[in-house]
C-alpha atoms as a PDB file:
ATOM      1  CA  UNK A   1       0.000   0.000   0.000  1.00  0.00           C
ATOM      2  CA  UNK A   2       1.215   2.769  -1.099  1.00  0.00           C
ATOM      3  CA  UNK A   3       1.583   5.762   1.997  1.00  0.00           C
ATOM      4  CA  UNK A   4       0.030   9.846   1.688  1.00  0.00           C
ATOM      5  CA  UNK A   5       2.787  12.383   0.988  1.00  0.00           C
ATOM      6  CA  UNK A   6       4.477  14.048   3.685  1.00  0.00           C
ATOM      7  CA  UNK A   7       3.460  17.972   3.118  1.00  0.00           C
ATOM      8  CA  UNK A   8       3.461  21.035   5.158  1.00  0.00           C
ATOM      9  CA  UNK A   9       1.252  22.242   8.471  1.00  0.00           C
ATOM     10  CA  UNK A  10      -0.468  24.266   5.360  1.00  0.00           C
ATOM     11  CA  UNK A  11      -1.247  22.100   2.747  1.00  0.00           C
ATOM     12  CA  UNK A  12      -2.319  19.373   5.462  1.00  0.00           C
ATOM     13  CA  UNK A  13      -4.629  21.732   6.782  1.00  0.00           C
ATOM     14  CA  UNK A  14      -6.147  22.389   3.545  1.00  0.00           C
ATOM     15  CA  UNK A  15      -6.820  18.719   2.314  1.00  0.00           C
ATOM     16  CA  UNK A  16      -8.303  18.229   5.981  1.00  0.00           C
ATOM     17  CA  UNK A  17     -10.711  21.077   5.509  1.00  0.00           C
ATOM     18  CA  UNK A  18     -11.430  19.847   1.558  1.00  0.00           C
ATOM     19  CA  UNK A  19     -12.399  16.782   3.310  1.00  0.00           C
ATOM     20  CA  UNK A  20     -14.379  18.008   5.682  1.00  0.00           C
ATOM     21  CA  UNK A  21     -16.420  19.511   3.202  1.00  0.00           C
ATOM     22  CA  UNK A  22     -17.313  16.200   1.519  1.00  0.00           C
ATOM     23  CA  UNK A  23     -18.069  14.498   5.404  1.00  0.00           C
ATOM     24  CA  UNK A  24     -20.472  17.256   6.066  1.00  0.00           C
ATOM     25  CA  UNK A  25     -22.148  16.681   2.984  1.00  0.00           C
ATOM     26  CA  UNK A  26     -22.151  13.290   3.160  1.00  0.00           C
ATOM     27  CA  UNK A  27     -23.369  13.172   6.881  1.00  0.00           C
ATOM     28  CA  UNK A  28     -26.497  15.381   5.269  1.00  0.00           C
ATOM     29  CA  UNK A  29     -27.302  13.053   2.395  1.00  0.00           C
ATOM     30  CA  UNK A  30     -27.335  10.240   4.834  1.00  0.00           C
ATOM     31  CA  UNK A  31     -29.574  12.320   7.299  1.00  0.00           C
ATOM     32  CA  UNK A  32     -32.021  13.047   4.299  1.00  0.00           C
ATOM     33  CA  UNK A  33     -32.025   9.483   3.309  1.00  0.00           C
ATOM     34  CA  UNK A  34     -32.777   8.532   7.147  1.00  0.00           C
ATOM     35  CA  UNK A  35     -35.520  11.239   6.894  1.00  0.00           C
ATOM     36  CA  UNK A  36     -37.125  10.051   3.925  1.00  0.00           C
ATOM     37  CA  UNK A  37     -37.380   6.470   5.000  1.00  0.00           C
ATOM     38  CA  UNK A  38     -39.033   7.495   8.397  1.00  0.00           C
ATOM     39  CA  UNK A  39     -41.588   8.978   6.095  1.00  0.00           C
ATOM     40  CA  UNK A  40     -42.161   5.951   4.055  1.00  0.00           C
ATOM     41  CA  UNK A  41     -46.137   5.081   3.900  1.00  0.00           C
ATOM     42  CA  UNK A  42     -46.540   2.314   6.850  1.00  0.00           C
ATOM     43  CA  UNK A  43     -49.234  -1.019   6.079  1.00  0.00           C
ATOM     44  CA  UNK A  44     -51.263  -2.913   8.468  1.00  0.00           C
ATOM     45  CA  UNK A  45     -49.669  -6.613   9.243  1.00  0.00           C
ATOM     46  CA  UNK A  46     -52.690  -8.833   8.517  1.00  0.00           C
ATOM     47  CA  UNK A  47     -50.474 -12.058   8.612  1.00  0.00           C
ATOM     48  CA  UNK A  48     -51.152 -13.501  11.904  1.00  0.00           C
ATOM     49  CA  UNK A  49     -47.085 -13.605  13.896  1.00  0.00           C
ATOM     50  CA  UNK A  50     -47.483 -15.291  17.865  1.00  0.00           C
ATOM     51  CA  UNK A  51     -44.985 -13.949  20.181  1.00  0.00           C
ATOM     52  CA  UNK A  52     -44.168 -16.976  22.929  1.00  0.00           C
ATOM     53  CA  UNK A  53     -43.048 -16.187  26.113  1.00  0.00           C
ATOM     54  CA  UNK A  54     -42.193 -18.021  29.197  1.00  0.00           C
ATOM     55  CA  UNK A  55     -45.700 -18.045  30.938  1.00  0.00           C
ATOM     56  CA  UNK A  56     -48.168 -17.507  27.517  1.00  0.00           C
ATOM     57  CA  UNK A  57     -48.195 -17.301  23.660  1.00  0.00           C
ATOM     58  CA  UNK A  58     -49.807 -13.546  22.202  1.00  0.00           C
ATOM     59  CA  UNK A  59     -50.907 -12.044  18.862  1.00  0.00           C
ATOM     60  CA  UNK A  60     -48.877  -9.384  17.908  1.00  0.00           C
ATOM     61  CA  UNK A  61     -52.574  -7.274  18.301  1.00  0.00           C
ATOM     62  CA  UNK A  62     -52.469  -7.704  22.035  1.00  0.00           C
ATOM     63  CA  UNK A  63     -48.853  -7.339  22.807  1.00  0.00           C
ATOM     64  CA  UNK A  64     -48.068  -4.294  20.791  1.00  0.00           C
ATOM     65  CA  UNK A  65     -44.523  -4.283  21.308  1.00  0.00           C
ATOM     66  CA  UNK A  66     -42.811  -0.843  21.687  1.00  0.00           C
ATOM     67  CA  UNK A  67     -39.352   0.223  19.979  1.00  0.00           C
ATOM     68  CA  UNK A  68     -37.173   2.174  20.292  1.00  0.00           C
ATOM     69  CA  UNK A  69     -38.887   5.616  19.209  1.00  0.00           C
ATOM     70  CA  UNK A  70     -42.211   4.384  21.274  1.00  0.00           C
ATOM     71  CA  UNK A  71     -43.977   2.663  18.030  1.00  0.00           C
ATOM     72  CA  UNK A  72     -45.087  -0.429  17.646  1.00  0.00           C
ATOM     73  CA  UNK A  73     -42.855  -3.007  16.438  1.00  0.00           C
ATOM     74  CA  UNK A  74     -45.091  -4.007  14.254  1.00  0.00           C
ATOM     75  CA  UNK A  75     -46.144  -0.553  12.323  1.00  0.00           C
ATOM     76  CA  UNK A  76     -44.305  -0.623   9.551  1.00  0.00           C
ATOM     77  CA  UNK A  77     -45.062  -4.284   8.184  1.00  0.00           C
ATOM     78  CA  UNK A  78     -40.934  -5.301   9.534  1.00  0.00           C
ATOM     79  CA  UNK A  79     -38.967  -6.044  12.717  1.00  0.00           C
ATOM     80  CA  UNK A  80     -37.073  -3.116  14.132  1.00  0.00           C
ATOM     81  CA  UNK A  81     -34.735  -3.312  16.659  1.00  0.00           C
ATOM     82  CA  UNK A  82     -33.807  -0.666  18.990  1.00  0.00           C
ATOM     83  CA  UNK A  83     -31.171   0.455  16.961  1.00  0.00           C
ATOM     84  CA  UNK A  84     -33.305   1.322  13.940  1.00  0.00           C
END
């Protein structure tokens, strides 16, 4: 692999800000995407998923699991995980 150049305090400072530039608009696309996505059209689940758990088996109607923005699980027609 071939190494950067060694250069100046100067010209280092300007390639750092160049590529600054291109992180802060990258960071935005990727924030816009994000945004977009959150405002995809949600569907209804109408497939019947049972959640078991150590004292009794539910419909995903009565549990109504919550993640991690306070939603249901279930709103969007996918899993989610609390990282989503």
């Amino acid at each position: 692999m071939k190494t950067p150049p060694i250069v100046s305090s100067q010209e280092w400072q300007e390639a750092w800000e160049r590529m600054l530039v291109k992180e802060k608009e990258f960071t935005r696309a990727r924030d816009a995407l994000a945004a977009e996505r959150r405002r995809t059209p949600w569907t209804e689940v109408q497939k019947d998923y049972p959640f078991e758990g150590p004292r009794h088996t539910r419909d995903h109607r009565e549990t109504r699991p919550l993640g991690a923005r306070g939603t249901p699980c279930h709103a969007r027609g996918r899993s989610r995980s609390p990282s989503s």
